[in-house]
C-alpha atoms as a PDB file:
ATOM      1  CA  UNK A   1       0.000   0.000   0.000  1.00  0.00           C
ATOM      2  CA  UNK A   2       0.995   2.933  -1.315  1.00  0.00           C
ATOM      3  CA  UNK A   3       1.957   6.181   1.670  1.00  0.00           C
ATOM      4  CA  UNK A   4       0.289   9.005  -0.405  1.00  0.00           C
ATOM      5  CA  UNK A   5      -0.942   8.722  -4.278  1.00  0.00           C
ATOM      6  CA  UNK A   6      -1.776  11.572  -6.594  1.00  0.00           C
ATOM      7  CA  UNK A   7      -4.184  10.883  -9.149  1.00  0.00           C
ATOM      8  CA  UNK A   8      -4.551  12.637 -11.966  1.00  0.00           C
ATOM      9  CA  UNK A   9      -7.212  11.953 -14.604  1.00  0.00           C
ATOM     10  CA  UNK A  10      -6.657  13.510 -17.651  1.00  0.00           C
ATOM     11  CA  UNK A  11      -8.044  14.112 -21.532  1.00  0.00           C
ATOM     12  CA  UNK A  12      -5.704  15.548 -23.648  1.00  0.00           C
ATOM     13  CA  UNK A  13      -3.734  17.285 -21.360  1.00  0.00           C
ATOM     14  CA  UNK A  14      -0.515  17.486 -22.958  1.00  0.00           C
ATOM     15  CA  UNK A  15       0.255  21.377 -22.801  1.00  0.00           C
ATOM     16  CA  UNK A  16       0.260  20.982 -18.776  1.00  0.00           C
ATOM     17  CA  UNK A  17       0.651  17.457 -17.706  1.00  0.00           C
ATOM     18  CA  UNK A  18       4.391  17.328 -17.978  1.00  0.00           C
ATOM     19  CA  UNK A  19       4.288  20.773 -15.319  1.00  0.00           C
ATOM     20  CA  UNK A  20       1.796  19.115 -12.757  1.00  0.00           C
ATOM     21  CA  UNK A  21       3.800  15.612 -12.661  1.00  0.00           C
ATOM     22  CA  UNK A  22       6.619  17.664 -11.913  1.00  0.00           C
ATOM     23  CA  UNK A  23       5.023  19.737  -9.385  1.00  0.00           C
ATOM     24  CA  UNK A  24       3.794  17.213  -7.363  1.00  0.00           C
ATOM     25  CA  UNK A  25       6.946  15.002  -7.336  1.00  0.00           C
ATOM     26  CA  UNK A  26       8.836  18.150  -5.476  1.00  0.00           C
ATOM     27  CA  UNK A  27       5.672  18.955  -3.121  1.00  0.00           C
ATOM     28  CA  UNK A  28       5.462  15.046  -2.416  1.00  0.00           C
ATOM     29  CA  UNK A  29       8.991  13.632  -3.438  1.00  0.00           C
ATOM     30  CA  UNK A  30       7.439  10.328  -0.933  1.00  0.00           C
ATOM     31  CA  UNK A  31       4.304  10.132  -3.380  1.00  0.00           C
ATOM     32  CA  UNK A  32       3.542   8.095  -6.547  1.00  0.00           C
ATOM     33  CA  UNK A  33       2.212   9.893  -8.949  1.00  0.00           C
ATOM     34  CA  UNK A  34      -0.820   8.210 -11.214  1.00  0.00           C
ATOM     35  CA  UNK A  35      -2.143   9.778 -14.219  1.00  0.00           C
ATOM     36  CA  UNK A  36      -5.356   7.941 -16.130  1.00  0.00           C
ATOM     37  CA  UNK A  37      -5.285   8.646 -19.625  1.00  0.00           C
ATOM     38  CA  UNK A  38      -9.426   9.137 -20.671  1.00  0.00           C
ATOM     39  CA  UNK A  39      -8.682   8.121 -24.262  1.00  0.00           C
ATOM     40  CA  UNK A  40      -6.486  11.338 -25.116  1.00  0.00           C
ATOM     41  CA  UNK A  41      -5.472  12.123 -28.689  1.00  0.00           C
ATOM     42  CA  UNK A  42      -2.782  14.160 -28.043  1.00  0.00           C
ATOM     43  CA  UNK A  43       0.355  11.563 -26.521  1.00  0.00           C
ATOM     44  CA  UNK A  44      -0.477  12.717 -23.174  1.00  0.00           C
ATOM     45  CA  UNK A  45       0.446   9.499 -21.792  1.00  0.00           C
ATOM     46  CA  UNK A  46       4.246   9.460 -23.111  1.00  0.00           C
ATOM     47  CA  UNK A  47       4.845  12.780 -21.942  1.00  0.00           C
ATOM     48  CA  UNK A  48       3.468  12.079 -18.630  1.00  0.00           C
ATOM     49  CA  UNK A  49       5.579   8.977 -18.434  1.00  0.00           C
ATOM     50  CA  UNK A  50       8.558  11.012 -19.836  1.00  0.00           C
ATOM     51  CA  UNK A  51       7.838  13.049 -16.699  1.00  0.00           C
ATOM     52  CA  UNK A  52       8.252  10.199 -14.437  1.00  0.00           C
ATOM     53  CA  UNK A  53       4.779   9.256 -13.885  1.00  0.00           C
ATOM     54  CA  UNK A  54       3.046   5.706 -13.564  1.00  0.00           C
ATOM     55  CA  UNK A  55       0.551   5.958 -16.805  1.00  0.00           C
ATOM     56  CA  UNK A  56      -2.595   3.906 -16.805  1.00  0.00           C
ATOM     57  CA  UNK A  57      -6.002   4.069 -19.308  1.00  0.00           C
ATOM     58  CA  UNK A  58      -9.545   4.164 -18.873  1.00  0.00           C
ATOM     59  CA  UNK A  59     -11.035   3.683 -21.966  1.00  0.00           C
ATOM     60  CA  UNK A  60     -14.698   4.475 -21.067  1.00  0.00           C
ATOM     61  CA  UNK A  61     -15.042   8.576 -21.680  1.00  0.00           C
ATOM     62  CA  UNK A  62     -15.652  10.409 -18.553  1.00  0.00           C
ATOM     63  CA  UNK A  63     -13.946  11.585 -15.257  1.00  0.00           C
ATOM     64  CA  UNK A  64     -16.521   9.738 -12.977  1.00  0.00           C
ATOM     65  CA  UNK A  65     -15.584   6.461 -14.738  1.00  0.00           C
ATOM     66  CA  UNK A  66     -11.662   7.418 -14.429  1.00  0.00           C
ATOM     67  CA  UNK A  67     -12.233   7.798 -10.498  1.00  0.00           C
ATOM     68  CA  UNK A  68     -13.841   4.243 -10.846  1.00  0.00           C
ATOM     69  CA  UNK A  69     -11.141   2.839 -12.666  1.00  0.00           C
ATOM     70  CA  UNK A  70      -8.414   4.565 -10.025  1.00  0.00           C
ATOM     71  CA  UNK A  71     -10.444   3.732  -6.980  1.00  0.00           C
ATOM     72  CA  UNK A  72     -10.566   0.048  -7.304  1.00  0.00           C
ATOM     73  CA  UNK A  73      -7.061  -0.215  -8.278  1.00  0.00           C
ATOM     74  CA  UNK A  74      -5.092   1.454  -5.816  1.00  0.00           C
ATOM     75  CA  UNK A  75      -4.526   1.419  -2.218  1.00  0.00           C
ATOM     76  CA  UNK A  76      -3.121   4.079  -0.335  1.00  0.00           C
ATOM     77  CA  UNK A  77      -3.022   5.631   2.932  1.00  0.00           C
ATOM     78  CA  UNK A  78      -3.933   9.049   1.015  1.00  0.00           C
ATOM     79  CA  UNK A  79      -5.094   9.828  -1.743  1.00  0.00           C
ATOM     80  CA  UNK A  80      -4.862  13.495  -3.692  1.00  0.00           C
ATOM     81  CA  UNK A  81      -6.799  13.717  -6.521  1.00  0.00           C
ATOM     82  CA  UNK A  82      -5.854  16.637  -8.947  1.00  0.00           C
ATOM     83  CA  UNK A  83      -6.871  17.839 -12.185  1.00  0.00           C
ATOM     84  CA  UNK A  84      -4.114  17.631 -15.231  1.00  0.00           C
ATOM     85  CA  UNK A  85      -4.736  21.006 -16.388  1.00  0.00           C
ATOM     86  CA  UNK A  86      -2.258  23.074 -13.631  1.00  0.00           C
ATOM     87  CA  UNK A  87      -4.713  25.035 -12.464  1.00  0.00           C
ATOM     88  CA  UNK A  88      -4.306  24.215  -8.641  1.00  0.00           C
ATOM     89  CA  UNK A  89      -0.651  24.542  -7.240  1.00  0.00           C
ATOM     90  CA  UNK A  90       0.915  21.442  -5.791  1.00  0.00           C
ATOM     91  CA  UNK A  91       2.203  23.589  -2.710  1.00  0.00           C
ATOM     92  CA  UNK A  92      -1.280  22.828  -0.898  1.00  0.00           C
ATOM     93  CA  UNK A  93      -0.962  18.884  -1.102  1.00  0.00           C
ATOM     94  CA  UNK A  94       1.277  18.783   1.671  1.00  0.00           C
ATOM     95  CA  UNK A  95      -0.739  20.484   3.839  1.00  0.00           C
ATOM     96  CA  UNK A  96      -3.868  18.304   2.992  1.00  0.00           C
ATOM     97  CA  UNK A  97      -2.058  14.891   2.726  1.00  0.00           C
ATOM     98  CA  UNK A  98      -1.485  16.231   6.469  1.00  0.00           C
ATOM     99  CA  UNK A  99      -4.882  16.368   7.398  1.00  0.00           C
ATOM    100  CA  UNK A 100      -5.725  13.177   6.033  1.00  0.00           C
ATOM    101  CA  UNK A 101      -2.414  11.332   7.461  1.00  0.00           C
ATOM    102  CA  UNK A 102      -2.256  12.873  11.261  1.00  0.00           C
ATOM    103  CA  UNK A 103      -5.748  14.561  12.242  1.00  0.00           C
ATOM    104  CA  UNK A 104      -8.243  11.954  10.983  1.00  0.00           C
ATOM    105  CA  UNK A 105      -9.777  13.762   7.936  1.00  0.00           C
ATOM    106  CA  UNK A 106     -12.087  11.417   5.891  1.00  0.00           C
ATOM    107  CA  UNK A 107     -11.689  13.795   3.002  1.00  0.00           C
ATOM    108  CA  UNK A 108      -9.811  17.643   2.565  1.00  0.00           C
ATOM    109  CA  UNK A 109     -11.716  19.830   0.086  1.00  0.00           C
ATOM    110  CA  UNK A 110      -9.582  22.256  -2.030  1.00  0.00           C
ATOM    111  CA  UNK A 111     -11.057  25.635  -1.367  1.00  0.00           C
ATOM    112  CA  UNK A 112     -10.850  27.992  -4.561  1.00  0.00           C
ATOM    113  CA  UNK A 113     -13.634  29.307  -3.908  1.00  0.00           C
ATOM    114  CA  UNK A 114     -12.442  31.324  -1.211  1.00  0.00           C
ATOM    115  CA  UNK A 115      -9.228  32.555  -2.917  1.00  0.00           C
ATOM    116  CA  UNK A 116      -8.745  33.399  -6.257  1.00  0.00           C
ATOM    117  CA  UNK A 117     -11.168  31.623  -8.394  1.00  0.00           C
ATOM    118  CA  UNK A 118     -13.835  34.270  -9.067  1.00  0.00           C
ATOM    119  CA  UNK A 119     -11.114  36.671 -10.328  1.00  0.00           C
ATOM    120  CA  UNK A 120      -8.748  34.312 -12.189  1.00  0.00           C
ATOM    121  CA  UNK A 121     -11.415  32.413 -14.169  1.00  0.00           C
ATOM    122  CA  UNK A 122     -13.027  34.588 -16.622  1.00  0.00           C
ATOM    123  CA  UNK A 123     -16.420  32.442 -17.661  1.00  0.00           C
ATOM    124  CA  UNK A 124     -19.157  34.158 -15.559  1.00  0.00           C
ATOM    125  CA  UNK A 125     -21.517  31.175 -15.908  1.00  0.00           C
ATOM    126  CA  UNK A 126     -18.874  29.371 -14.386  1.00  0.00           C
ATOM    127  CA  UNK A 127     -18.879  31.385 -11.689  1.00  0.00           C
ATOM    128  CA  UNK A 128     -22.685  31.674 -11.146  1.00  0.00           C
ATOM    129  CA  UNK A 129     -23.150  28.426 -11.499  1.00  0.00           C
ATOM    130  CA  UNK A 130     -20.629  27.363  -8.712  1.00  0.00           C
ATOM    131  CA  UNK A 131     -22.223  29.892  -6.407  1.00  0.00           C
ATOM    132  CA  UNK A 132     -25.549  28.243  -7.382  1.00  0.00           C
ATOM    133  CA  UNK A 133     -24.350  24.547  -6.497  1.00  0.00           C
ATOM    134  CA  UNK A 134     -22.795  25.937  -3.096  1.00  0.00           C
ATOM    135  CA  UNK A 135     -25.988  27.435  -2.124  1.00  0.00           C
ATOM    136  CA  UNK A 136     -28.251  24.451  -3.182  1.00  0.00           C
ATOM    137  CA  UNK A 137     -26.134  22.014  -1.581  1.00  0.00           C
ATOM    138  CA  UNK A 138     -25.916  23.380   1.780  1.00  0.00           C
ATOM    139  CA  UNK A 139     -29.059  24.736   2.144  1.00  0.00           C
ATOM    140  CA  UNK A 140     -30.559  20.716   0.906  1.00  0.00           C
ATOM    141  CA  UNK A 141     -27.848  18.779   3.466  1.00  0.00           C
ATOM    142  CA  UNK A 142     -27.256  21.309   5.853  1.00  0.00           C
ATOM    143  CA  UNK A 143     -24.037  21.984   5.813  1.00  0.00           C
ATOM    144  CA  UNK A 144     -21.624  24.754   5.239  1.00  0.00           C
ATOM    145  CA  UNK A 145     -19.160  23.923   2.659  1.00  0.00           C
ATOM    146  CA  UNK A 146     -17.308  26.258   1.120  1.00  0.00           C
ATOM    147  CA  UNK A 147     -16.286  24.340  -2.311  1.00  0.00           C
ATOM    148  CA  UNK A 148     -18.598  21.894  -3.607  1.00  0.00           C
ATOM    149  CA  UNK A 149     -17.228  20.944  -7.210  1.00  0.00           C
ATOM    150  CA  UNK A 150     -13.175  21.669  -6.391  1.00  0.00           C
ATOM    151  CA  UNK A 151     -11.546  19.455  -8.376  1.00  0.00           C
ATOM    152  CA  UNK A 152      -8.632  19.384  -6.234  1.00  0.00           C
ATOM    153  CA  UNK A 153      -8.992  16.873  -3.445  1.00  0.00           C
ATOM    154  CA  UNK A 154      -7.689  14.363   0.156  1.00  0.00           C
ATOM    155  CA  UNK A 155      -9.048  10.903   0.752  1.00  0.00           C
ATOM    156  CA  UNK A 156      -8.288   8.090   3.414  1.00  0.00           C
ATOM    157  CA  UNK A 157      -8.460   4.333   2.144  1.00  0.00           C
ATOM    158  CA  UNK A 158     -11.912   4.096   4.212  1.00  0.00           C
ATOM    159  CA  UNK A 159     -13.282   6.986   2.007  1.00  0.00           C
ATOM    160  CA  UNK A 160     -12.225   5.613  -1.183  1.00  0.00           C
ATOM    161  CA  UNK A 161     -13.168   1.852  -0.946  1.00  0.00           C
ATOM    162  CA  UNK A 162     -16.532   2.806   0.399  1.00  0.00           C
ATOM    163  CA  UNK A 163     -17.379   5.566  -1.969  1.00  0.00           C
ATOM    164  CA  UNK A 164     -19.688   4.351  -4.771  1.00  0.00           C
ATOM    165  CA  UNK A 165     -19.195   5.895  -7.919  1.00  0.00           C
ATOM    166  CA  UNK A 166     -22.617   6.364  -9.972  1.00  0.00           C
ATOM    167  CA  UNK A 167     -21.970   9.193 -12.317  1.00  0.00           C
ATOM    168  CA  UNK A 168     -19.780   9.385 -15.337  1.00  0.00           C
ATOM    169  CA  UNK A 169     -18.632  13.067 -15.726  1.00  0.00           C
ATOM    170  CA  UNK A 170     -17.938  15.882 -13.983  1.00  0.00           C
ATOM    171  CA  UNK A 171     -20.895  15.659 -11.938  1.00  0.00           C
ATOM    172  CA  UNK A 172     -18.569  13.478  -9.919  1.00  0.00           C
ATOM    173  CA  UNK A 173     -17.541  16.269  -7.405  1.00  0.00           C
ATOM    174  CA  UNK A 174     -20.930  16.854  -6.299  1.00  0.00           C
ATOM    175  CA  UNK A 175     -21.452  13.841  -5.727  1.00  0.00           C
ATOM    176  CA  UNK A 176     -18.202  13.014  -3.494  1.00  0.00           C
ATOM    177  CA  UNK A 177     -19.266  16.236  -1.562  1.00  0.00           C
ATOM    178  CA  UNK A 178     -22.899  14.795  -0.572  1.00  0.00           C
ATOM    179  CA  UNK A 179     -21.775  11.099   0.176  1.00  0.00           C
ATOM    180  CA  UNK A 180     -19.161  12.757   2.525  1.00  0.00           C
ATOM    181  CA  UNK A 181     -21.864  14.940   4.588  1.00  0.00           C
ATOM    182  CA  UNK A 182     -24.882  12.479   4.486  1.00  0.00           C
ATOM    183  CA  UNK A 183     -22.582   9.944   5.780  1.00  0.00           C
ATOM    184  CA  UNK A 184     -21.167  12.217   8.517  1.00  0.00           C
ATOM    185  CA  UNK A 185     -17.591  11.847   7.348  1.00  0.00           C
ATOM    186  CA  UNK A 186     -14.791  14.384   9.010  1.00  0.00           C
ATOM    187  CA  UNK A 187     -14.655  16.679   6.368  1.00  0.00           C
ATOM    188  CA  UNK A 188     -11.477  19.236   6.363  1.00  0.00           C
ATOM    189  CA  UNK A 189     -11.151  22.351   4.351  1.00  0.00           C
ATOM    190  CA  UNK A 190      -7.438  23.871   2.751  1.00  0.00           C
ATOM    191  CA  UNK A 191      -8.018  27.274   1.430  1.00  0.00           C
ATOM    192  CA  UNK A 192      -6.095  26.948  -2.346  1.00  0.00           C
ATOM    193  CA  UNK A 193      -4.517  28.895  -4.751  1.00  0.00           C
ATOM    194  CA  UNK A 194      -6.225  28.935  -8.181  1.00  0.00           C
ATOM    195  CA  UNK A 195      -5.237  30.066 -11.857  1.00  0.00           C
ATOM    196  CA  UNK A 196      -6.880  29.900 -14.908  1.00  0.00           C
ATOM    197  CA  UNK A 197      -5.563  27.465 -17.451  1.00  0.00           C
ATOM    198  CA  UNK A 198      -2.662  28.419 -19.871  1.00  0.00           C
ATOM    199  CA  UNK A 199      -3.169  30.186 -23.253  1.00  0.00           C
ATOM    200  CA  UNK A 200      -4.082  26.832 -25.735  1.00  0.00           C
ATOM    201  CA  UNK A 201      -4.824  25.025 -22.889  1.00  0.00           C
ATOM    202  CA  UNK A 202      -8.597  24.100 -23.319  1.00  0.00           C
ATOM    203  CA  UNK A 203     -11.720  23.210 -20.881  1.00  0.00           C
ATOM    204  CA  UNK A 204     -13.691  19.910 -21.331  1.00  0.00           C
ATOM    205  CA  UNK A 205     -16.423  21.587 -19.440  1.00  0.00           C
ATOM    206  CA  UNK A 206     -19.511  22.567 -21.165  1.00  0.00           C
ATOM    207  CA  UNK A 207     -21.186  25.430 -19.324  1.00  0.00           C
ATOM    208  CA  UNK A 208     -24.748  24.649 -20.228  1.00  0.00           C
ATOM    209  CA  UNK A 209     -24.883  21.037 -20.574  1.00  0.00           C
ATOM    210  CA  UNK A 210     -22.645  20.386 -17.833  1.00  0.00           C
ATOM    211  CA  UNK A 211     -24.105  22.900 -15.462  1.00  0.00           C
ATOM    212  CA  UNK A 212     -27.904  21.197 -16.491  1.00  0.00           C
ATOM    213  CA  UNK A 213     -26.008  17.635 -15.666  1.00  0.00           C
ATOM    214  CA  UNK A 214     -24.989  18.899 -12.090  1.00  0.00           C
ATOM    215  CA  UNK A 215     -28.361  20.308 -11.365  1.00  0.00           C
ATOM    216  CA  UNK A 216     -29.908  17.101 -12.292  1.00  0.00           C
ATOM    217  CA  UNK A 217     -27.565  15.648 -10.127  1.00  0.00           C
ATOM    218  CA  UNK A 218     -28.359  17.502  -7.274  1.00  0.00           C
ATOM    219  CA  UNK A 219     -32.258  16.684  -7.535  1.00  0.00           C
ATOM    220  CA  UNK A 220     -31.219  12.969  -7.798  1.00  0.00           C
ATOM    221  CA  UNK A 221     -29.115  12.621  -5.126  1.00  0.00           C
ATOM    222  CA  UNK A 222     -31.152  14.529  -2.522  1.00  0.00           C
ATOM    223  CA  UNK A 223     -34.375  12.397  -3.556  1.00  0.00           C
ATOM    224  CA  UNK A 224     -31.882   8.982  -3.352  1.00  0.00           C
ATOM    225  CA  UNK A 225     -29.954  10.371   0.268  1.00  0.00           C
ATOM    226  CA  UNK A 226     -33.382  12.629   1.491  1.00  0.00           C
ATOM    227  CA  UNK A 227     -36.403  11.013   0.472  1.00  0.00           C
ATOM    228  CA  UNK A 228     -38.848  11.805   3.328  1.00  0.00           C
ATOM    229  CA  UNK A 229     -37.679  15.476   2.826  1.00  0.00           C
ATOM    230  CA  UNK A 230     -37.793  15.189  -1.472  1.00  0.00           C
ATOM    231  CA  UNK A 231     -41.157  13.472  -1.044  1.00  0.00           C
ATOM    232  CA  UNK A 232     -42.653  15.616   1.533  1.00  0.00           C
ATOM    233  CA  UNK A 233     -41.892  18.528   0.019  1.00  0.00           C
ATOM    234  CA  UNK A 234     -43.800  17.227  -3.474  1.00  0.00           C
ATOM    235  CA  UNK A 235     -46.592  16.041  -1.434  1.00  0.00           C
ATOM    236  CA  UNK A 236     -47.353  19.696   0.069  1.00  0.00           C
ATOM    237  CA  UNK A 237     -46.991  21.127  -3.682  1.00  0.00           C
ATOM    238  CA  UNK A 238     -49.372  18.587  -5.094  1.00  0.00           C
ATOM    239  CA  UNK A 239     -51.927  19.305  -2.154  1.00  0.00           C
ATOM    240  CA  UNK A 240     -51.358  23.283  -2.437  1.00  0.00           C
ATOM    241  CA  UNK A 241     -52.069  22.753  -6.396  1.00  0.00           C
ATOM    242  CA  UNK A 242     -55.112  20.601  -5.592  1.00  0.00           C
ATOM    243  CA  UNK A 243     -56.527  23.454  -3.137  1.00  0.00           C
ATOM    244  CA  UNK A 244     -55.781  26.154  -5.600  1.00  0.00           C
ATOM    245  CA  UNK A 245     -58.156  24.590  -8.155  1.00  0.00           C
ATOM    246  CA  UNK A 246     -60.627  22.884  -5.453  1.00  0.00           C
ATOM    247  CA  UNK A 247     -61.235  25.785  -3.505  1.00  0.00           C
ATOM    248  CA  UNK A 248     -62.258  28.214  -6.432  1.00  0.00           C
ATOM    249  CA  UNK A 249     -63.691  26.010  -8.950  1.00  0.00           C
ATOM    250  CA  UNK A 250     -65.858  23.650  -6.757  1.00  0.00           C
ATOM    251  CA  UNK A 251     -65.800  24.666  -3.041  1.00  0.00           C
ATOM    252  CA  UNK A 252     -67.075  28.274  -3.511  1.00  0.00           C
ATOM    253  CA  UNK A 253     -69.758  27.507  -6.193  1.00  0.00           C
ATOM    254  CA  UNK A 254     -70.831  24.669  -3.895  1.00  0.00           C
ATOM    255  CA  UNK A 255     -71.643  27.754  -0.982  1.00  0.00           C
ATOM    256  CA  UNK A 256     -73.040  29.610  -3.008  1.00  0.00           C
ATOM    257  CA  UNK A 257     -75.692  26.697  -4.671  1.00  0.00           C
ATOM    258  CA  UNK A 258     -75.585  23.792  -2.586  1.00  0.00           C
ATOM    259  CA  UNK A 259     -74.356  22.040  -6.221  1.00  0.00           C
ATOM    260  CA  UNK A 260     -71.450  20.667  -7.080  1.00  0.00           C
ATOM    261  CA  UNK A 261     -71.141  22.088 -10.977  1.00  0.00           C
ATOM    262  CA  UNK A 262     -68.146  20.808 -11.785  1.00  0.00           C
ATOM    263  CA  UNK A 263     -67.410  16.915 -10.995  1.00  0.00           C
ATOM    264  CA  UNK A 264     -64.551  16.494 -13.325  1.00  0.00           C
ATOM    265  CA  UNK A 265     -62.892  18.837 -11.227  1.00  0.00           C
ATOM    266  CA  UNK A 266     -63.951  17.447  -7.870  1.00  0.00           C
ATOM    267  CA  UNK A 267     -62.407  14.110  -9.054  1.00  0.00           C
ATOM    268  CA  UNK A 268     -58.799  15.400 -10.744  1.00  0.00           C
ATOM    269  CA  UNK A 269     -58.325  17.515  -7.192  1.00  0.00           C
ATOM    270  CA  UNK A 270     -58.990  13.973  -5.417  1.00  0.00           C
ATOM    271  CA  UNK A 271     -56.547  12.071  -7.712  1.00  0.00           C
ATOM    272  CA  UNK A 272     -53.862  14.513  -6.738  1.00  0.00           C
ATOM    273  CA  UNK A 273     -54.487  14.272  -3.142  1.00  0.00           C
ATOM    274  CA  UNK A 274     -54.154  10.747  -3.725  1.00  0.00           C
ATOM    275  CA  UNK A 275     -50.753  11.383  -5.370  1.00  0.00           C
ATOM    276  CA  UNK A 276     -49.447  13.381  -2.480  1.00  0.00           C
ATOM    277  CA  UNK A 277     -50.469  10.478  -0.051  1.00  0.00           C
ATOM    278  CA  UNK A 278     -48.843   8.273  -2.098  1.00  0.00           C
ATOM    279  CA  UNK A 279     -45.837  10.684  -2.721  1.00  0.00           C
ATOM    280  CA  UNK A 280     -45.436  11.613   1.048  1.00  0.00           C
ATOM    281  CA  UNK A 281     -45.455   7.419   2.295  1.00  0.00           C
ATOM    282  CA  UNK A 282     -43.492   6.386  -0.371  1.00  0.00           C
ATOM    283  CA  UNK A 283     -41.093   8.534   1.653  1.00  0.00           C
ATOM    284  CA  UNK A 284     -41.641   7.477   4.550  1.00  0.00           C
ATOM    285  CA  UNK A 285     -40.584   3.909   3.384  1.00  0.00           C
ATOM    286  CA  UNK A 286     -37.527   5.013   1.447  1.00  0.00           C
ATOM    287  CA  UNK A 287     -36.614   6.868   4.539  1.00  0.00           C
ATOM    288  CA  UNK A 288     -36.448   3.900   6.615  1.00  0.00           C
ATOM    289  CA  UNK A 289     -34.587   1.858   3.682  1.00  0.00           C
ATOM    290  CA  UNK A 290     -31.912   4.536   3.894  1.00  0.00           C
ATOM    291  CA  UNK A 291     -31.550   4.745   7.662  1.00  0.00           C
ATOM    292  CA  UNK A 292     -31.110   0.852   7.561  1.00  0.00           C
ATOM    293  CA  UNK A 293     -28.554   1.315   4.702  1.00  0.00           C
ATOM    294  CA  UNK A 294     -26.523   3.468   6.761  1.00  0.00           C
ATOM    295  CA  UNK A 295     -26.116   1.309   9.610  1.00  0.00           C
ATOM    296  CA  UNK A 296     -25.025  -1.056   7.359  1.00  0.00           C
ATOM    297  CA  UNK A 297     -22.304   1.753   6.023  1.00  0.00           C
ATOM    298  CA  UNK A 298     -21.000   1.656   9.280  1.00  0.00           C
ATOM    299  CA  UNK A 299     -20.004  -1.746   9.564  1.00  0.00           C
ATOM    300  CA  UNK A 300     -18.930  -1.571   6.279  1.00  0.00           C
ATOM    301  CA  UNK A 301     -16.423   0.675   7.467  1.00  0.00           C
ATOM    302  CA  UNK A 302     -15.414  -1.009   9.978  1.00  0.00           C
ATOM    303  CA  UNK A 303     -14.456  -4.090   7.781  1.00  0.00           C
ATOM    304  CA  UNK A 304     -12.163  -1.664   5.840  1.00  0.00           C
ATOM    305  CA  UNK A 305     -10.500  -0.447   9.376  1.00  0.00           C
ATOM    306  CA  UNK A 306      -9.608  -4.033   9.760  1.00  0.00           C
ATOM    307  CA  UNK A 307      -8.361  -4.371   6.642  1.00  0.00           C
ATOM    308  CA  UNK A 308      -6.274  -1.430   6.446  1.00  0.00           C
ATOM    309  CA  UNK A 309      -4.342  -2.084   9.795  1.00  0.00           C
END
């Protein structure tokens, strides 16, 4: 088992790569570094192994399947996970391989947010839409993150080999940031340096279609890790549309005549009262499912403890 391992996933990365492998080997000279090639076109893989790193493939396109891939097939006592593009300095992975190491952090978020990302990157949606993510995820899991889609990242072994990776792209980050809070992990924070990518270095982030993936993202994993709350909360909307249409349509006239005029009505506002009893015990049941799931998380965990020692 490896001491500390930097992996870095990468798609045609070949203006930077060579930099960050270098980087890292001075921050970490006691580190191996790992770079997954996603299928690059470019010879990013020689010139990362010209650089002196151990170069493996993922053939399947997408960072969420790369993380897969590097999960299950190394073991380390920490793990830094870094983008290939040198936009976060490799003078902050000491500091969070130290959390991880010596003061029992289940995973070390790279803070840009709170340095210099809104004024070194230059794409405002970007921007927005981080601030947008930040809000919606602490506000849905009640936390107070400061970073929720950093790409640059600290993991213990227990983290890794009990994180289950469901997405395929970039959505990966928010979902690493939710599994860590809903299952009460020790979460640490290292306030980074950031810089926008070189001149003819390019992004593999769409704004729109990515930012729509994330968003969808977020609405699946707070119905999968918050049911009652997801289901509650569409259960009072259903009843509040049924009232809005009962109450004007059919209640009122009914005061006023003693008739009920419009039974088509009456019977669609039932059918959606229905649907928010349905809606709201369906999450009830999911709810306990969940709770019993993460017992079983625990022990899980524990199994790994063993393991590791």
């Amino acid at each position: 088992m490896d001491k500390i391992a930097v992996l870095i996933p990468c798609y045609n990365e070949s203006q930077t790569i060579a930099k960050v492998v270098s980087d890292f080997k001075k921050s970490l000279p006691e580190a191996k570094i790992y770079v997954y090639d996603n299928c690059s076109t470019d010879h990013t893989d020689l010139i990362a192994r010209q650089a002196g790193a151990i170069v493996r493939y993922e053939d399947k396109q997408g960072k969420g399947n790369v993380l897969r891939r590097m999960f299950r097939e190394i073991d380390a006592e920490c793990y830094i996970l870094v983008d290939g593009d040198d936009t976060y300095p490799a003078e902050h992975a000491g500091e969070m391989a130290d959390l991880v190491l010596n003061h029992q952090k289940d995973m070390v978020i790279g803070d840009r947010l709170s340095s210099t990302y809104f004024t070194e990157n230059k794409r405002a949606f970007h921007n927005f839409g981080n601030r947008l993510v930040r809000l919606l995820i602490n506000a849905l899991f009640k936390s107070e993150l400061r970073d929720i889609m950093t790409g640059y990242r600290a993991f213990n072994y227990q983290f890794v080999k009990s994180f289950p990776v469901l997405y395929r792209g970039f959505e990966i980050e928010t979902e690493m940031t939710i599994h860590a809070v809903d299952k009460n992990m020790n979460i640490g924070s290292v306030i980074v340096d950031y810089r926008d990518r070189p001149a003819g270095s390019e992004s593999k982030l769409n704004t729109f279609s990515d930012g729509i993936a994330v968003l969808k993202t977020i609405g699946n994993l707070w119905k999968n890790y918050k049911p009652l709350h997801f289901f509650s909360i569409l259960s009072l909307l259903l009843v509040i549309v049924a009232a809005l249409v009962f109450v004007p349509v059919v209640f009122i006239p009914y005061l006023k005549t003693g008739l009920v005029a419009n039974f088509p009505t009456l019977i669609v506002c039932g059918f959606v009262v229905i649907a928010a009893l349905i809606s709201f015990f369906t999450g009830l049941i999911l709810d306990s499912i969940i709770k019993k799931e993460k017992r079983e998380f625990e022990f899980r965990l524990q199994l790994l403890q063993r393991k590791e020692v």
